[in-house]
Protein backbone atom coordinates (compact mmCIF):
# COMPACT_ATOMS: atom_id res chain seq x y z
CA UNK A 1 75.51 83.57 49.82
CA UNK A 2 76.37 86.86 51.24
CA UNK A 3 73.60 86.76 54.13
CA UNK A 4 74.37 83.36 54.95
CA UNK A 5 77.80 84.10 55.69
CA UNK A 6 76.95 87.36 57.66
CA UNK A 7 74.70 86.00 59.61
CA UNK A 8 77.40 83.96 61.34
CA UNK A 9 78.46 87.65 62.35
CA UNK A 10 74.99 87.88 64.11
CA UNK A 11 75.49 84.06 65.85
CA UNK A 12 79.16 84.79 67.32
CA UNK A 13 77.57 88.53 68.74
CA UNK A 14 74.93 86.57 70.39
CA UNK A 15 74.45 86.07 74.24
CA UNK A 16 76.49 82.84 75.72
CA UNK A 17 78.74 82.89 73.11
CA UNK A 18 82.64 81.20 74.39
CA UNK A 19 85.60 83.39 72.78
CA UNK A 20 86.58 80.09 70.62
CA UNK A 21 83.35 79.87 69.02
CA UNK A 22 82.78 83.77 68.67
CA UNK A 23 86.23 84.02 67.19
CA UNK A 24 85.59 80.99 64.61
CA UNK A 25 82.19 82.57 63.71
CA UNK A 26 84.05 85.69 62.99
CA UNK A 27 86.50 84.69 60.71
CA UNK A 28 83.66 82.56 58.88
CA UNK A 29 82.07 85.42 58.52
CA UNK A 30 84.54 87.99 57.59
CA UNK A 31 87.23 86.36 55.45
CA UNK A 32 85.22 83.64 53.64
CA UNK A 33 82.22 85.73 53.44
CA UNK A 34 84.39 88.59 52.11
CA UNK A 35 85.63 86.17 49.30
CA UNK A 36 82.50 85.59 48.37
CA UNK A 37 80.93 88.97 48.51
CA UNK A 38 83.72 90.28 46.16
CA UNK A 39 82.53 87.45 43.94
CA UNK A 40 79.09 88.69 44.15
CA UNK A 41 80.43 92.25 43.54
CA UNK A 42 81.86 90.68 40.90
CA UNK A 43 78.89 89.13 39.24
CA UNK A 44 76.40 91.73 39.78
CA UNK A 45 78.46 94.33 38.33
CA UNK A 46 79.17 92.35 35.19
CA UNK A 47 75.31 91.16 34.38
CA UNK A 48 74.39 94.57 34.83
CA UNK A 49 77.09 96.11 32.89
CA UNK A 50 76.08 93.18 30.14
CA UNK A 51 72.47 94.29 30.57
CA UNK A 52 72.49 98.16 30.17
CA UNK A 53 74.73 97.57 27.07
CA UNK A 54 72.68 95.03 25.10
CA UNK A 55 70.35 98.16 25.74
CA UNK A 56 72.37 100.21 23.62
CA UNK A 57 69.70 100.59 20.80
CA UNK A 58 66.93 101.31 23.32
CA UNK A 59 69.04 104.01 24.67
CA UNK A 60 69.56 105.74 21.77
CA UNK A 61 66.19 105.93 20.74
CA UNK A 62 64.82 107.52 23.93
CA UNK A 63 67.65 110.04 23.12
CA UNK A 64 66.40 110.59 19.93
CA UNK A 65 63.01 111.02 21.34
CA UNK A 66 64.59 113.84 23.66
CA UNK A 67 65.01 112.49 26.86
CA UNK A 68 68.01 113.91 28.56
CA UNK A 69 71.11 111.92 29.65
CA UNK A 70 69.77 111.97 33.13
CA UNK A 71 66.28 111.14 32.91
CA UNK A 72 68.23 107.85 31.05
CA UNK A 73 70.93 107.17 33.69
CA UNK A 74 67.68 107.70 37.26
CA UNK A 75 65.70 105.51 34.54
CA UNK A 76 68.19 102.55 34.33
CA UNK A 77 69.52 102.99 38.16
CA UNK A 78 65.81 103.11 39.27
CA UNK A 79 65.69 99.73 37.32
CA UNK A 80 68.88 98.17 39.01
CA UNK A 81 67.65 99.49 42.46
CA UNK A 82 63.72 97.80 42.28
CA UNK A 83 65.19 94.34 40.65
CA UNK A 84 67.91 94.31 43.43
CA UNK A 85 66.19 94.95 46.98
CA UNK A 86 63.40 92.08 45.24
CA UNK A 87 66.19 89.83 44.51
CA UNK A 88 67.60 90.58 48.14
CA UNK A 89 64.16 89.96 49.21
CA UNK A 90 63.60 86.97 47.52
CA UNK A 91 66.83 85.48 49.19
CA UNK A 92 66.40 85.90 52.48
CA UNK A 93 64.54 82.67 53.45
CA UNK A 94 67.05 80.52 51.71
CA UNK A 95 70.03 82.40 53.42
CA UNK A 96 68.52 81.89 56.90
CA UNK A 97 68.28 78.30 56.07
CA UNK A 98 71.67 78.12 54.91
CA UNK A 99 73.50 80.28 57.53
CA UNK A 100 71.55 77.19 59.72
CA UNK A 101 73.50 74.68 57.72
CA UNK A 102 76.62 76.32 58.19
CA UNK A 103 76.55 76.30 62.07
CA UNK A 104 75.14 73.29 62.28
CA UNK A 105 78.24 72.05 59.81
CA UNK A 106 80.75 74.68 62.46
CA UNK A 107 79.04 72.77 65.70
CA UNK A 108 79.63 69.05 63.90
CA UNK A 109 82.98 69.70 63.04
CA UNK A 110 84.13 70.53 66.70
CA UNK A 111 84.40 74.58 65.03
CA UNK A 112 81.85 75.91 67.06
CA UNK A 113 79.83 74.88 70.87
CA UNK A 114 76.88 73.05 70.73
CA UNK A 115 75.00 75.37 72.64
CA UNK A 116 75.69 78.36 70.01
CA UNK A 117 72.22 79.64 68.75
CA UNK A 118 71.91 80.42 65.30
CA UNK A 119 70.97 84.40 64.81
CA UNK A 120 69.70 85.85 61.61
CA UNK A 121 69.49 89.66 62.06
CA UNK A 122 70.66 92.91 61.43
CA UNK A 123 74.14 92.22 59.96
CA UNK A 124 72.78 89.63 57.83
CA UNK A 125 70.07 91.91 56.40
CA UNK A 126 72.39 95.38 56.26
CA UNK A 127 75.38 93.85 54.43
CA UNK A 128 73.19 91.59 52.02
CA UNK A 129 71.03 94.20 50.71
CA UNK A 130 73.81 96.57 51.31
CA UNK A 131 76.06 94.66 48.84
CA UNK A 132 73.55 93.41 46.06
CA UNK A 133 71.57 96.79 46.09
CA UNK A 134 74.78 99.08 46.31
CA UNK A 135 76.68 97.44 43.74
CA UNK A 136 73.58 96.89 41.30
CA UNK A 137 72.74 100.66 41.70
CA UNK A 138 76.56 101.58 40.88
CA UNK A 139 77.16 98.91 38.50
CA UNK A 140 73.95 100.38 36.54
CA UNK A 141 74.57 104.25 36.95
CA UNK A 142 78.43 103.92 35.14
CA UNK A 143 77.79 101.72 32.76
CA UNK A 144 74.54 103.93 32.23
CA UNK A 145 76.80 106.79 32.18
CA UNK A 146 78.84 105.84 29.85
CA UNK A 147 76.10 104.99 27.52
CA UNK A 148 74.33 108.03 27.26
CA UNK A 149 77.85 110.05 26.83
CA UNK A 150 78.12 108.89 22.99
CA UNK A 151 75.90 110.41 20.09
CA UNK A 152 73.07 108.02 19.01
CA UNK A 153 74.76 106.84 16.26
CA UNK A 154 77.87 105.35 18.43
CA UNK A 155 75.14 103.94 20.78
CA UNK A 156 73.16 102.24 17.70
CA UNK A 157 76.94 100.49 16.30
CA UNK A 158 77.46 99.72 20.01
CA UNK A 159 74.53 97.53 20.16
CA UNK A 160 75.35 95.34 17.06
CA UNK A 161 79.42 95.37 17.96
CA UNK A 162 79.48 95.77 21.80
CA UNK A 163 82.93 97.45 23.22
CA UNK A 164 85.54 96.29 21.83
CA UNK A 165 88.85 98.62 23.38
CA UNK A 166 90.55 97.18 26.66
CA UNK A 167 90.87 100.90 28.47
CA UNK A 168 93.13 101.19 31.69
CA UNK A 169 89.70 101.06 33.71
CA UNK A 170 90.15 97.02 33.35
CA UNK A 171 94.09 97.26 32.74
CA UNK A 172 94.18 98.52 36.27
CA UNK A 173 92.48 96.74 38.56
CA UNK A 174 93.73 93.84 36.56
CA UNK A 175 97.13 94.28 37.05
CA UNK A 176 96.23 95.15 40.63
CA UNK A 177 94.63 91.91 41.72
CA UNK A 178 97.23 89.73 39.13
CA UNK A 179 100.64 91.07 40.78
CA UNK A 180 98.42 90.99 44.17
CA UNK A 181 97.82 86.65 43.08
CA UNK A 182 101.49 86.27 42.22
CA UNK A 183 102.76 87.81 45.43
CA UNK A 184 101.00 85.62 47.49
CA UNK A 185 102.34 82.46 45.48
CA UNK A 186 105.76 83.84 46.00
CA UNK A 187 104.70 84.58 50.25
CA UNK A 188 103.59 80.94 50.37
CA UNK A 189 107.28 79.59 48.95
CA UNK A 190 108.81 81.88 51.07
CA UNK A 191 107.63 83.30 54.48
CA UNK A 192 105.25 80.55 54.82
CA UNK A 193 107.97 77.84 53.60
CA UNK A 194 107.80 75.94 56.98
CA UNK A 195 104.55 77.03 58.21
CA UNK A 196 102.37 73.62 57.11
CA UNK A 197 98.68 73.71 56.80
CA UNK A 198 98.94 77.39 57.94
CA UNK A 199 99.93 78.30 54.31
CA UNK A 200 96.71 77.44 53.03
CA UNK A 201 94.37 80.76 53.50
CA UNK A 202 97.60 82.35 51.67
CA UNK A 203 97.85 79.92 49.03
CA UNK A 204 94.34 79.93 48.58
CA UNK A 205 93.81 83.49 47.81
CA UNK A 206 96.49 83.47 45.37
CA UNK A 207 93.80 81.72 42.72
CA UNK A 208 90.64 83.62 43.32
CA UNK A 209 92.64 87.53 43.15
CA UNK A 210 94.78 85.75 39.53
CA UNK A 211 91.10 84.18 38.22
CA UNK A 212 89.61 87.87 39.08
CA UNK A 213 92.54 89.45 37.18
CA UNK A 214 92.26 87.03 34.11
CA UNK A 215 88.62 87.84 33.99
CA UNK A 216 88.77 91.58 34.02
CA UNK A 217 91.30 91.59 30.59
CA UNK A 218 88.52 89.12 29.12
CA UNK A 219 88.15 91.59 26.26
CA UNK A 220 91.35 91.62 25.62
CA UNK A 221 91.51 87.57 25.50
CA UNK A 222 88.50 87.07 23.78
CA UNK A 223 90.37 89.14 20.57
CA UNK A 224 93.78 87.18 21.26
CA UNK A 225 91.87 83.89 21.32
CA UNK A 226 90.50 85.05 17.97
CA UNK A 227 94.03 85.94 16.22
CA UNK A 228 95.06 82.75 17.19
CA UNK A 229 92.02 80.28 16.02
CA UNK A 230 90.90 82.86 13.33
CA UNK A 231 92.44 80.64 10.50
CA UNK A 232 91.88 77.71 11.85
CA UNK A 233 88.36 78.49 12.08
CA UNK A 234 88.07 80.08 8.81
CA UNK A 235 88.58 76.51 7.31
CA UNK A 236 85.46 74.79 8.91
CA UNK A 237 82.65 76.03 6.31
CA UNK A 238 80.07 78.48 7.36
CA UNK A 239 80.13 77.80 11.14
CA UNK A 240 83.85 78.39 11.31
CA UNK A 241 83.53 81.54 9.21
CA UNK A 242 80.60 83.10 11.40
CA UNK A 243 82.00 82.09 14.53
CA UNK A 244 85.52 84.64 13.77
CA UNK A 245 83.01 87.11 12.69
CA UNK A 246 80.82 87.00 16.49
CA UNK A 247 84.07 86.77 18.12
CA UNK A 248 85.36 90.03 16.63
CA UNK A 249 82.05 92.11 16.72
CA UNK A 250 80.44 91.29 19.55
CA UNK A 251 84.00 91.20 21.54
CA UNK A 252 82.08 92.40 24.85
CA UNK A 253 79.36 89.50 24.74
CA UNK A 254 81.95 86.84 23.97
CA UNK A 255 84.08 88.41 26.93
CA UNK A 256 80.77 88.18 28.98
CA UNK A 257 80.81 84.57 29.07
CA UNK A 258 84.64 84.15 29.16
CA UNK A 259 84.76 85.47 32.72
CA UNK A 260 82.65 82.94 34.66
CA UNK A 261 84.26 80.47 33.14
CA UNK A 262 87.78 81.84 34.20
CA UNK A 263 86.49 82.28 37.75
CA UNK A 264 84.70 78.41 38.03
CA UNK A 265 88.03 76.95 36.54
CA UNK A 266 90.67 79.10 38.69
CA UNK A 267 88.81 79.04 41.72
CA UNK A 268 87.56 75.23 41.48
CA UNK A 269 91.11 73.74 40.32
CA UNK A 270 93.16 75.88 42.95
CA UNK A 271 91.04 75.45 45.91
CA UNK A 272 90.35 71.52 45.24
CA UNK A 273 93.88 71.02 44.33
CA UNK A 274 94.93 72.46 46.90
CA UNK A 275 92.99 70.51 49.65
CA UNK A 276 94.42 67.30 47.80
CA UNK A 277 97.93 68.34 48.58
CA UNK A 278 97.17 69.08 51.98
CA UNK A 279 95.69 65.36 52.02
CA UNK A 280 98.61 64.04 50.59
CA UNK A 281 101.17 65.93 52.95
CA UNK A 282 99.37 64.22 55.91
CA UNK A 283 98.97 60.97 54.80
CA UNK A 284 102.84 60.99 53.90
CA UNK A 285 103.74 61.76 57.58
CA UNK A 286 102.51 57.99 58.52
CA UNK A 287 100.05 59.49 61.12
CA UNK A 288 96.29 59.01 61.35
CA UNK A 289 94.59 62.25 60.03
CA UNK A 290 93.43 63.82 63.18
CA UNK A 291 89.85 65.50 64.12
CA UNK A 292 90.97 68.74 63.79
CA UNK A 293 92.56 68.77 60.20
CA UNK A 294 89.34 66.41 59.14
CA UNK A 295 87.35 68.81 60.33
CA UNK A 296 88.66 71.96 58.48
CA UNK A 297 88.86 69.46 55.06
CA UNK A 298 85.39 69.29 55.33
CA UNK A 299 84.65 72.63 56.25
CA UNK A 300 87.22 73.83 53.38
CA UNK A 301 85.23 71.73 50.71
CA UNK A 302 81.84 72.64 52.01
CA UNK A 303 82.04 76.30 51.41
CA UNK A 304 84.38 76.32 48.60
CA UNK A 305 81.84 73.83 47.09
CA UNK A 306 78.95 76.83 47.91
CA UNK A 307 81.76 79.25 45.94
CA UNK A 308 82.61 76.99 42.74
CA UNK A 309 78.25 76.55 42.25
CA UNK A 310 77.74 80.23 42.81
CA UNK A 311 80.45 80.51 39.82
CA UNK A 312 78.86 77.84 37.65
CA UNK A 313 75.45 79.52 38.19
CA UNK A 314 76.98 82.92 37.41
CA UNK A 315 78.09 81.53 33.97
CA UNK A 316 74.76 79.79 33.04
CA UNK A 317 72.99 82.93 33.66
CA UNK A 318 75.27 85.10 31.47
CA UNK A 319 75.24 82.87 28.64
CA UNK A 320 71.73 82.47 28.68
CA UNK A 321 71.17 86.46 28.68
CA UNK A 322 73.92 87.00 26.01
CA UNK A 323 72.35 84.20 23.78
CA UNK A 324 69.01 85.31 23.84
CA UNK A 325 70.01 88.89 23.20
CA UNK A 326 71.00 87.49 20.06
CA UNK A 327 67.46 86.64 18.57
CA UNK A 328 67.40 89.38 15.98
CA UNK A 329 70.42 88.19 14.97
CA UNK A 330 69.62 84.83 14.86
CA UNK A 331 66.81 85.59 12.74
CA UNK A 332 69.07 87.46 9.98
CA UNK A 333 71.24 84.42 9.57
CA UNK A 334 68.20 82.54 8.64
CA UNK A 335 66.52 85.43 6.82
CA UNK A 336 69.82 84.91 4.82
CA UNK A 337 69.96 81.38 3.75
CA UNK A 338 71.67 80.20 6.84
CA UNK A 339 69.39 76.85 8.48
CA UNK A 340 68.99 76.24 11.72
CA UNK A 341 71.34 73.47 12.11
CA UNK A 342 74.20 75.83 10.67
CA UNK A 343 73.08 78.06 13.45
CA UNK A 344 73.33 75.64 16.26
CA UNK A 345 76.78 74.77 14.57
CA UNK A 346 77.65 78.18 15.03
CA UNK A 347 77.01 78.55 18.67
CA UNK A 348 78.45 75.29 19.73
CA UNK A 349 81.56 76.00 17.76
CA UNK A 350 82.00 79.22 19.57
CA UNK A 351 80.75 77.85 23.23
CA UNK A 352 84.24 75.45 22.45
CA UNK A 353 86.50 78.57 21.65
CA UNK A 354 85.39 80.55 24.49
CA UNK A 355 85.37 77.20 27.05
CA UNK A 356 88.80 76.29 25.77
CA UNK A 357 90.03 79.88 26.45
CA UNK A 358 88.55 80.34 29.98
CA UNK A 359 89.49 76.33 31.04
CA UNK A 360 93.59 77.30 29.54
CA UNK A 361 93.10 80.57 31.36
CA UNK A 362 91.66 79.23 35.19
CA UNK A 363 94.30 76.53 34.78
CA UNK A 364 97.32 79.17 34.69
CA UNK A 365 95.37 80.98 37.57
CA UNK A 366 95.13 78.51 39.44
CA UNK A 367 98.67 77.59 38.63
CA UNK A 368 99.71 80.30 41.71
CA UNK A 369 98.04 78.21 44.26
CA UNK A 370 98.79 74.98 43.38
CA UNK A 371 102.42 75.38 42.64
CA UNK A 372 103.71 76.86 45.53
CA UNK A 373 101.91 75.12 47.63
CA UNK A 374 103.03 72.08 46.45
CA UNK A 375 106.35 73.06 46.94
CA UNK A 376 105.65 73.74 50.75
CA UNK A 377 104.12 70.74 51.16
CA UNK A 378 105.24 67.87 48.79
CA UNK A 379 108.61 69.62 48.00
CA UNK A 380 108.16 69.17 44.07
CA UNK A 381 107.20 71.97 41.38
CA UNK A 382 104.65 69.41 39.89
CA UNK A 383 102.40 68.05 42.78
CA UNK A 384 101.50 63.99 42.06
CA UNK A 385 97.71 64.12 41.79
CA UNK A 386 94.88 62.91 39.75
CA UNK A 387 93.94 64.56 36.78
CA UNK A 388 90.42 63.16 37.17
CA UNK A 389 89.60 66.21 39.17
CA UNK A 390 91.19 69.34 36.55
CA UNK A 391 89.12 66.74 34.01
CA UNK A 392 86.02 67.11 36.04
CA UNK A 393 85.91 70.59 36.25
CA UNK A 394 86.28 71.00 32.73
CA UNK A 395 83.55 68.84 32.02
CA UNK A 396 80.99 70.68 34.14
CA UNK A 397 82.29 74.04 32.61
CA UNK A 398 82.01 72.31 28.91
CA UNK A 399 78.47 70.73 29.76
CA UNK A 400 77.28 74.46 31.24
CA UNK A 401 78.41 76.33 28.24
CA UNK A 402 77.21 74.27 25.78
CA UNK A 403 73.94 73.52 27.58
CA UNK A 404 73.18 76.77 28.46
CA UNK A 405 74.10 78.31 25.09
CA UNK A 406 72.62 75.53 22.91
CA UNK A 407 69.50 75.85 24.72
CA UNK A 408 68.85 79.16 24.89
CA UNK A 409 69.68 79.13 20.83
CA UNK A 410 67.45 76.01 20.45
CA UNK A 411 64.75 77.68 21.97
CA UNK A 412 65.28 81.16 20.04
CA UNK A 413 65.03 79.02 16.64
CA UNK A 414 61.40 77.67 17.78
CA UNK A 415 60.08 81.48 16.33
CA UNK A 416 59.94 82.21 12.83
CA UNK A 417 62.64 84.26 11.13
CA UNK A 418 60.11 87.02 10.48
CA UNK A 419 58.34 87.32 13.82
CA UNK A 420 62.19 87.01 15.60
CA UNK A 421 63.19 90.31 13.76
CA UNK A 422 59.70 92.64 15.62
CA UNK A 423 61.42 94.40 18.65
């Protein structure tokens, strides 16, 4: 997603180029490829953070063995780096086919000439492997660091708990991008009041920088979400009972899979919500939608579409690495007296606590787009839409959590208690 986006950087600095076009292939390029590199940012930093610290156990014994805090943290940011530039190298051929997709989509639209040439160079290639590699390299030496800083005995109970403190490291930057998502709802109401379809970019970032925020105090939510359901969950036999217990000691996996779930449900309900409106405004003027604004609907949908499946394919993969980090565990339940269909129970019961948290918690974040911007353009608090679309978005996220957890758990119960429990 990143090269794709960048190479429209590459296109508008080609030869023959009109200012119009260069200028559209710019802002393509810059502003909804930056979106969607912090997204990647996002993602890579938490599967690697997830990674290094289901490898909590493995760290500590290599400690014990006497390798030095260093040789661990060049080991594991070696790691990062060689998976990285092969992933980046493994997506170039499906970026350069993409980035041809999106000018083609610019140049049908009316967005871009006809004559543009599509370019795939040295932008493309510098900020994609610049991004992924970079921020899998970082991601892996401070999470790494951190790691090896404890004694082995705090890196052993971190493997079977995972973190569990919310530290100002997330408070932060969460607070950062939330007030930074409220403050553009409260620009759109305001200094944007009259401005139309202009509002949108503004209105639109409002839901991606809240569903960031919401997903960075995931911790945190994961351990409210348990407070409040703990009771309730106590009473539904041994599935209930185990699912409290997962939820409070392995807080960091649980908060794992809560954030792609924020960031599909924010992002997807804001964006799509907010193209409705939009619809809705024109449509209520009496006027034929024009070329132009059918145009940039399409365009709109097109790459916020490309967004919403990069967040829905971000939360498969998490759940299916936190789930099958879980085989050992798995294995005790069973080693225990628990069956396999009170295991299954388990996991599905907690997929539903953690999709009902994220769906409640992309629905208020996307609450800062929607809102205001219905305001602008429909002059009501409450803007008259379908519900068909929040209900679709929750069904994908349900059918991906459950899917992808159930699966992955399905598949881990195939192997016998015993041989599940070998390293």
């Amino acid at each position: 997603m990143v090269m794709s986006f960048a190479s429209m950087l590459d296109t508008g600095r080609g030869t023959g180029v009109d200012a119009i076009s260069s200028e559209t292939l710019t802002t393509m390029g810059s502003v909804v490829g930056g979106w969607g590199m912090c997204l990647v940012v996002f993602a890579v930093v938490s599967t690697l953070g997830l990674s290094v610290r289901q490898r909590a156990t493995e760290t500590a014994l290599l400690k014990s063995a006497g390798a030095t805090p260093a040789q661990i943290v060049r080991m594991i940011a070696g790691e990062a780096a060689l998976v990285s530039v092969a992933a980046a190298a493994a997506a170039v051929a499906p970026s350069y086919l993409l980035g041809r997709f999106l000018l083609g989509l610019l140049k049908d639209t009316g967005q871009v000439a006809g004559g543009v040439a599509f370019a795939f160079g040295t932008i493309a290639l510098l900020v994609g492997f610049g991004v992924t590699v970079g921020s899998a390299v970082i991601a892996a030496l401070w999470t790494a660091r951190q790691a090896t800083r404890v004694s082995v005995a705090v890196s052993v109970i971190g493997a079977a708990t995972g973190p569990v403190r919310l530290t100002w490291k997330r408070i932060v930057p969460a607070a950062v991008l939330l007030i930074g998502g409220l403050y553009l709802g409260v620009l759109t109401v305001t200094a944007f009041a009259d401005k139309g379809p202009d509002a949108m970019p503004v209105a639109g970032q409002a839901c991606i920088l809240a569903s960031m925020g919401l997903a960075l105090l995931a911790p945190g939510l994961v351990r409210a979400t348990t407070a409040l359901t703990g009771r309730l969950l106590h009473g539904r036999g041994a599935a209930g009972y185990l699912t409290v217990q997962h939820l409070r000691r392995r807080t960091g996996q649980a908060a794992s899979a809560l954030m792609p779930i924020i960031l599909f449900t924010g992002i997807g309900t804001g964006i799509l919500y907010l193209q409705l409106i939009e619809n809705r405004a024109v449509a209520a003027t009496g006027y034929l939608r024009s070329n132009e604004q059918q145009n940039i609907q399409t365009l709109n949908l097109v790459v916020i579409g490309m967004i919403v499946v990069f967040a829905c394919i971000m939360l498969i993969n998490t759940l299916v690495a936190s789930t099958t980090f879980r085989r050992r565990e798995f294995a005790q339940l069973r080693l225990a007296g628990a069956t396999p269909a009170q295991v299954l129970r388990t996991v599905r019961t907690e997929g539903l606590v953690i999709v009902a948290t994220g769906t409640v918690l992309g629905v208020l974040a996307s609450a800062v787009t929607v809102l205001p911007y219905s305001i602008v353009r429909a002059d009501r608090w409450i803007p008259d839409l379908p519900a068909w679309v929040l209900l679709a978005i929750i069904a994908v996220a349900v059918t991906a959590t459950l899917s992808a957890a159930l699966g992955t758990a399905h598949r881990m119960l195939r192997t016998p208690a015993v041989d599940a429990m070998a390293p």
